[in-house]
N, C-alpha and C. Protein backbone atom coordinates (compact mmCIF):
# COMPACT_ATOMS: atom_id res chain seq x y z
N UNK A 1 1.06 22.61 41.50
CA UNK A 1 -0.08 21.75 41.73
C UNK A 1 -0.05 20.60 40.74
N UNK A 2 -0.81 19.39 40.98
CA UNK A 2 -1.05 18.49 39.98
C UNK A 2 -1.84 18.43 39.53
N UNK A 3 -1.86 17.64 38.22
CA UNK A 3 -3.78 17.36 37.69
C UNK A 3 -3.79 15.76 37.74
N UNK A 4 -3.42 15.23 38.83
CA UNK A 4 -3.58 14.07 39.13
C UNK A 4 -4.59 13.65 40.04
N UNK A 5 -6.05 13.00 39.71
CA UNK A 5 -6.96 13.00 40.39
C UNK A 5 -7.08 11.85 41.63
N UNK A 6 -7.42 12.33 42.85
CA UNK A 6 -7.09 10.98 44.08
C UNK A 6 -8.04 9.64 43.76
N UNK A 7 -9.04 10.12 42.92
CA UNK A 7 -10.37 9.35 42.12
C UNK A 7 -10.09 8.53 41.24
N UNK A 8 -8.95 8.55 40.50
CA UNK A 8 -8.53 7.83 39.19
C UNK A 8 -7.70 6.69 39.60
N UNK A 9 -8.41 5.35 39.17
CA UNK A 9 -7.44 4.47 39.30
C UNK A 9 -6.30 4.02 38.31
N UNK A 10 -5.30 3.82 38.35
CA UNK A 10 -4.46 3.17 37.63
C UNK A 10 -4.49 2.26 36.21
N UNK A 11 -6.21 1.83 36.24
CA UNK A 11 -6.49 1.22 34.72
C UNK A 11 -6.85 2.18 34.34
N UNK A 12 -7.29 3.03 35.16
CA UNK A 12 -7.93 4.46 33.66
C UNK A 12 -6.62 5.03 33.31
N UNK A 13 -5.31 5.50 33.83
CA UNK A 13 -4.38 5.95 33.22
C UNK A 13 -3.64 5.00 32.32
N UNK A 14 -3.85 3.70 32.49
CA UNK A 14 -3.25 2.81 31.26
C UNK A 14 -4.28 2.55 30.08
N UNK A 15 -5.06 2.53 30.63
CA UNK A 15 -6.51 2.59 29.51
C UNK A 15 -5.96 4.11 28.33
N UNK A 16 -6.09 5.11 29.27
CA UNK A 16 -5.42 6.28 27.95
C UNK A 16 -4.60 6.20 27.69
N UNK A 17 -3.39 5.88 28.08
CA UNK A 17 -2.19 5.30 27.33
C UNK A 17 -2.37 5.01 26.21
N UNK A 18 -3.29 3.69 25.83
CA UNK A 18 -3.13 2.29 25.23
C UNK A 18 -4.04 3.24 23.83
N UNK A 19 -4.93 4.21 24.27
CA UNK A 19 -5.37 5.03 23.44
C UNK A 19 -4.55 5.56 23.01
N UNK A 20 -3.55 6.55 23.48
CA UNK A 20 -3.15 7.62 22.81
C UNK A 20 -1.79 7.13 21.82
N UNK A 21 -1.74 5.99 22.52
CA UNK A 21 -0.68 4.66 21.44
C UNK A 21 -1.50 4.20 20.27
N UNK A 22 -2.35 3.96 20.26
CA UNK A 22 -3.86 3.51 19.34
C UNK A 22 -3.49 4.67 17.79
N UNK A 23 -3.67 5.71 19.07
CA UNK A 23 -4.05 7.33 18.04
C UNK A 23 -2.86 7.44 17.52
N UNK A 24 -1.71 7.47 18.04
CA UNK A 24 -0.30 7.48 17.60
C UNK A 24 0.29 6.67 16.42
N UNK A 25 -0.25 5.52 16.63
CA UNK A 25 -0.06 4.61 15.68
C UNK A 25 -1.02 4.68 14.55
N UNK A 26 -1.90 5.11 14.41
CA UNK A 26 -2.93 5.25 13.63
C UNK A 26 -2.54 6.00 12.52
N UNK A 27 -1.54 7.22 12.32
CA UNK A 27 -1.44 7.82 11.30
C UNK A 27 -0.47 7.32 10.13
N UNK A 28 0.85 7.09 11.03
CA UNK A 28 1.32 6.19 10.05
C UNK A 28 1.13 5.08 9.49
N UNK A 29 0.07 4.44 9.54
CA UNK A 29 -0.70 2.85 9.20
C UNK A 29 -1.49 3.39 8.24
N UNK A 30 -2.31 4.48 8.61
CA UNK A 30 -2.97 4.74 7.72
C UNK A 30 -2.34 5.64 6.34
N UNK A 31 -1.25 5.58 6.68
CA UNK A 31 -0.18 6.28 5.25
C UNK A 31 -0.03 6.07 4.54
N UNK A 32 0.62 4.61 5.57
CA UNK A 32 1.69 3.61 4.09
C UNK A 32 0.47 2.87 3.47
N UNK A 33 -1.12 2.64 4.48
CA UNK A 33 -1.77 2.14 3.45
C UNK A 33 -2.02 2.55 2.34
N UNK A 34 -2.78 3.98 2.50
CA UNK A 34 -3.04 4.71 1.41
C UNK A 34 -2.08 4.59 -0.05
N UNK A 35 -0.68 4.99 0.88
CA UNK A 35 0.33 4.81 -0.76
C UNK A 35 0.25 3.49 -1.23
N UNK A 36 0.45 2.18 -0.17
CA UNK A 36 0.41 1.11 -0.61
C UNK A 36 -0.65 0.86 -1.86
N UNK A 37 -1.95 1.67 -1.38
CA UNK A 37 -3.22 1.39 -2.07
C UNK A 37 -3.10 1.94 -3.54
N UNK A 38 -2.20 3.17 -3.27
CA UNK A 38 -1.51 4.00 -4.62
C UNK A 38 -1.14 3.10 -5.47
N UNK A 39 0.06 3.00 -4.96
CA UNK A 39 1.18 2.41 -5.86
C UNK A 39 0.83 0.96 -6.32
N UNK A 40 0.25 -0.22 -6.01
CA UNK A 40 0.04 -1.85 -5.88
C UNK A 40 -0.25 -1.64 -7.08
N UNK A 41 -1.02 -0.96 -7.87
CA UNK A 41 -1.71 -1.32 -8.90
C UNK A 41 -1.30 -1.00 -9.97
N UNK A 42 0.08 -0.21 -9.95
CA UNK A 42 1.31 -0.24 -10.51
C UNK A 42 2.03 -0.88 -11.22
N UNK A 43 1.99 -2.08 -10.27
CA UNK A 43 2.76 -3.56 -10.78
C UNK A 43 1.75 -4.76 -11.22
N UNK A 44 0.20 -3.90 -11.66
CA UNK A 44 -0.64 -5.26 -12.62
C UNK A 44 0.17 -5.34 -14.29
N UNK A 45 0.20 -4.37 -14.77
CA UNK A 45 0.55 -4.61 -16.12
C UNK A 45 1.43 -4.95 -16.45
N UNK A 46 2.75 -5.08 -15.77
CA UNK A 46 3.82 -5.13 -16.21
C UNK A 46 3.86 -6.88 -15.96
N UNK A 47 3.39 -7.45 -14.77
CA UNK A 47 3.03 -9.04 -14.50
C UNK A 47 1.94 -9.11 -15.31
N UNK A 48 1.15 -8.98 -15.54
CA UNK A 48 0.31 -9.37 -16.98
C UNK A 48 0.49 -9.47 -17.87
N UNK A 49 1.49 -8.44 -18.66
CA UNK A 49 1.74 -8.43 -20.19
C UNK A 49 2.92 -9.27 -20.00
N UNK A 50 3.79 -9.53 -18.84
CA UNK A 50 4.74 -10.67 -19.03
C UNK A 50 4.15 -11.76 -18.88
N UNK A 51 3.15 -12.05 -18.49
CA UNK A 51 3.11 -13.32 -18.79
C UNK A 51 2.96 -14.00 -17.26
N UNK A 52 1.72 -14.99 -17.07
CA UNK A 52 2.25 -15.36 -15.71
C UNK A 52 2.15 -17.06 -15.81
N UNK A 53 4.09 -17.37 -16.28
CA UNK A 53 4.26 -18.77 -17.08
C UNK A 53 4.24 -19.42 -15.61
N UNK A 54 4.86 -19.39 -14.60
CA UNK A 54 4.92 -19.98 -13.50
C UNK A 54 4.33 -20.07 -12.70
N UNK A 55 4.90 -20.49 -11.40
CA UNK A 55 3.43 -20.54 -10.16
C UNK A 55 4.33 -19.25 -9.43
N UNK A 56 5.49 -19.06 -9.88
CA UNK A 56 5.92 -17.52 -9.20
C UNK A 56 5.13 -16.01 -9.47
N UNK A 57 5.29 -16.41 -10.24
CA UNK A 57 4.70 -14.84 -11.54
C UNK A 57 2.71 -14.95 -10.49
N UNK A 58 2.65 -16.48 -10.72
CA UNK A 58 1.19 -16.07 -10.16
C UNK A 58 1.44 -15.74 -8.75
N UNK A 59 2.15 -16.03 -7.67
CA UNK A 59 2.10 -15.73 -6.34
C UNK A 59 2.57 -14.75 -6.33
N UNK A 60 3.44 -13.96 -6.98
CA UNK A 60 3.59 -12.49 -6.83
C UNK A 60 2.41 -11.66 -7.14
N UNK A 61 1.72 -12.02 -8.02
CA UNK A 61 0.56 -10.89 -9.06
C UNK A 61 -0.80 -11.28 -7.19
N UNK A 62 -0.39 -12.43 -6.76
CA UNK A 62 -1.35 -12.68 -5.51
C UNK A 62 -1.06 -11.87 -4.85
N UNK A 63 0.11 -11.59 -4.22
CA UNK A 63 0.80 -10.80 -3.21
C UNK A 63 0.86 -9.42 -3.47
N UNK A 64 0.97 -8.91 -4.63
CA UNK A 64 0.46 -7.66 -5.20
C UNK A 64 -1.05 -6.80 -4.84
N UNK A 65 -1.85 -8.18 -5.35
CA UNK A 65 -3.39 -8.15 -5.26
C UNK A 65 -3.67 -7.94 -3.23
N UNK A 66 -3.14 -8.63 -2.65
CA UNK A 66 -3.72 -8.71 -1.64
C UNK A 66 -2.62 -7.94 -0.70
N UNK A 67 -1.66 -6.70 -1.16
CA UNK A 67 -1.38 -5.96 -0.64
C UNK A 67 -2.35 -4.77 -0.71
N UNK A 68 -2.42 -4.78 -2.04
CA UNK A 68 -3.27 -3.53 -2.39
C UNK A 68 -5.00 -3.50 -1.65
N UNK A 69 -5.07 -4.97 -1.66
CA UNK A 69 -6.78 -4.90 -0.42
C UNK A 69 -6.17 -4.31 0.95
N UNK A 70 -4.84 -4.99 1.22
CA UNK A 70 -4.86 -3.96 2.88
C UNK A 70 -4.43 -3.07 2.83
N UNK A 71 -3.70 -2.20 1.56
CA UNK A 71 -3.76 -0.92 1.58
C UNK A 71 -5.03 -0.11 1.82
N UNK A 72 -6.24 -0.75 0.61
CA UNK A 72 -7.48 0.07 0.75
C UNK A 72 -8.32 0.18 2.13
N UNK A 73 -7.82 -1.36 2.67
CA UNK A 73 -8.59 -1.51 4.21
C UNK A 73 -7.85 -0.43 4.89
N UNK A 74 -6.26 -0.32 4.99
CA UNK A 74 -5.83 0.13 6.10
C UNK A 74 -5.91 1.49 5.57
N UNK A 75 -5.65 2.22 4.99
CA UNK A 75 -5.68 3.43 4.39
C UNK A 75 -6.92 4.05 4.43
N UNK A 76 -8.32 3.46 4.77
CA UNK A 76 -9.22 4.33 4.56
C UNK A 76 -9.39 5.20 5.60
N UNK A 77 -9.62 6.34 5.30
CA UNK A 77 -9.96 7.81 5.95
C UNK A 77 -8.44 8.03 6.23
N UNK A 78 -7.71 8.14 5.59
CA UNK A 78 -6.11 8.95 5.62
C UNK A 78 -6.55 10.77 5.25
N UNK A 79 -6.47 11.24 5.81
CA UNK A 79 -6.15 12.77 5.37
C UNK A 79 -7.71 12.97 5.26
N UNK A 80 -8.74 12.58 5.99
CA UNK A 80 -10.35 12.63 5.80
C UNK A 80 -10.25 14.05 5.99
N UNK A 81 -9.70 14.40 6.94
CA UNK A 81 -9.93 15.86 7.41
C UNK A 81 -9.78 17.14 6.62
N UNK A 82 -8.53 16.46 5.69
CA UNK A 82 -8.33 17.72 5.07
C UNK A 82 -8.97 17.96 3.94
């Protein structure tokens, strides 16, 4: 037998798709944020106490900074459950 309903149209089975791709994708995003969110803050002191003589040193310590915000964005509720 099937569990294919004669009632269901074709956007509702791509509609759950696009979900269960959603849900699928959701865990590992929310991983690497979390570690991202870990680790970013890692690399303040070591660009601080060197020194930030250039406009490099500052666009890295930027790129640092504003990895670690989309870690915290993307990472929140990682492992809520457990």
């Amino acid at each position: 037998m099937s569990n294919v309903s004669p009632f269901r149209s074709a956007t509702d089975t791509v509609t759950e798709k696009l979900v269960d791709i959603r849900a699928l994708a959701a865990g590992p995003v929310r991983f690497l944020g979390f570690w991202t969110a870990i680790l970013a803050p890692l690399a303040y002191p070591p660009l601080l106490l060197g020194g930030l003589d250039g406009q490099t040193q500052l666009l890295l310590l930027a790129g640092v900074f504003v990895a670690n915000v989309l870690g915290l964005v993307l990472g929140r509720g990682y492992r809520a459950d457990a």
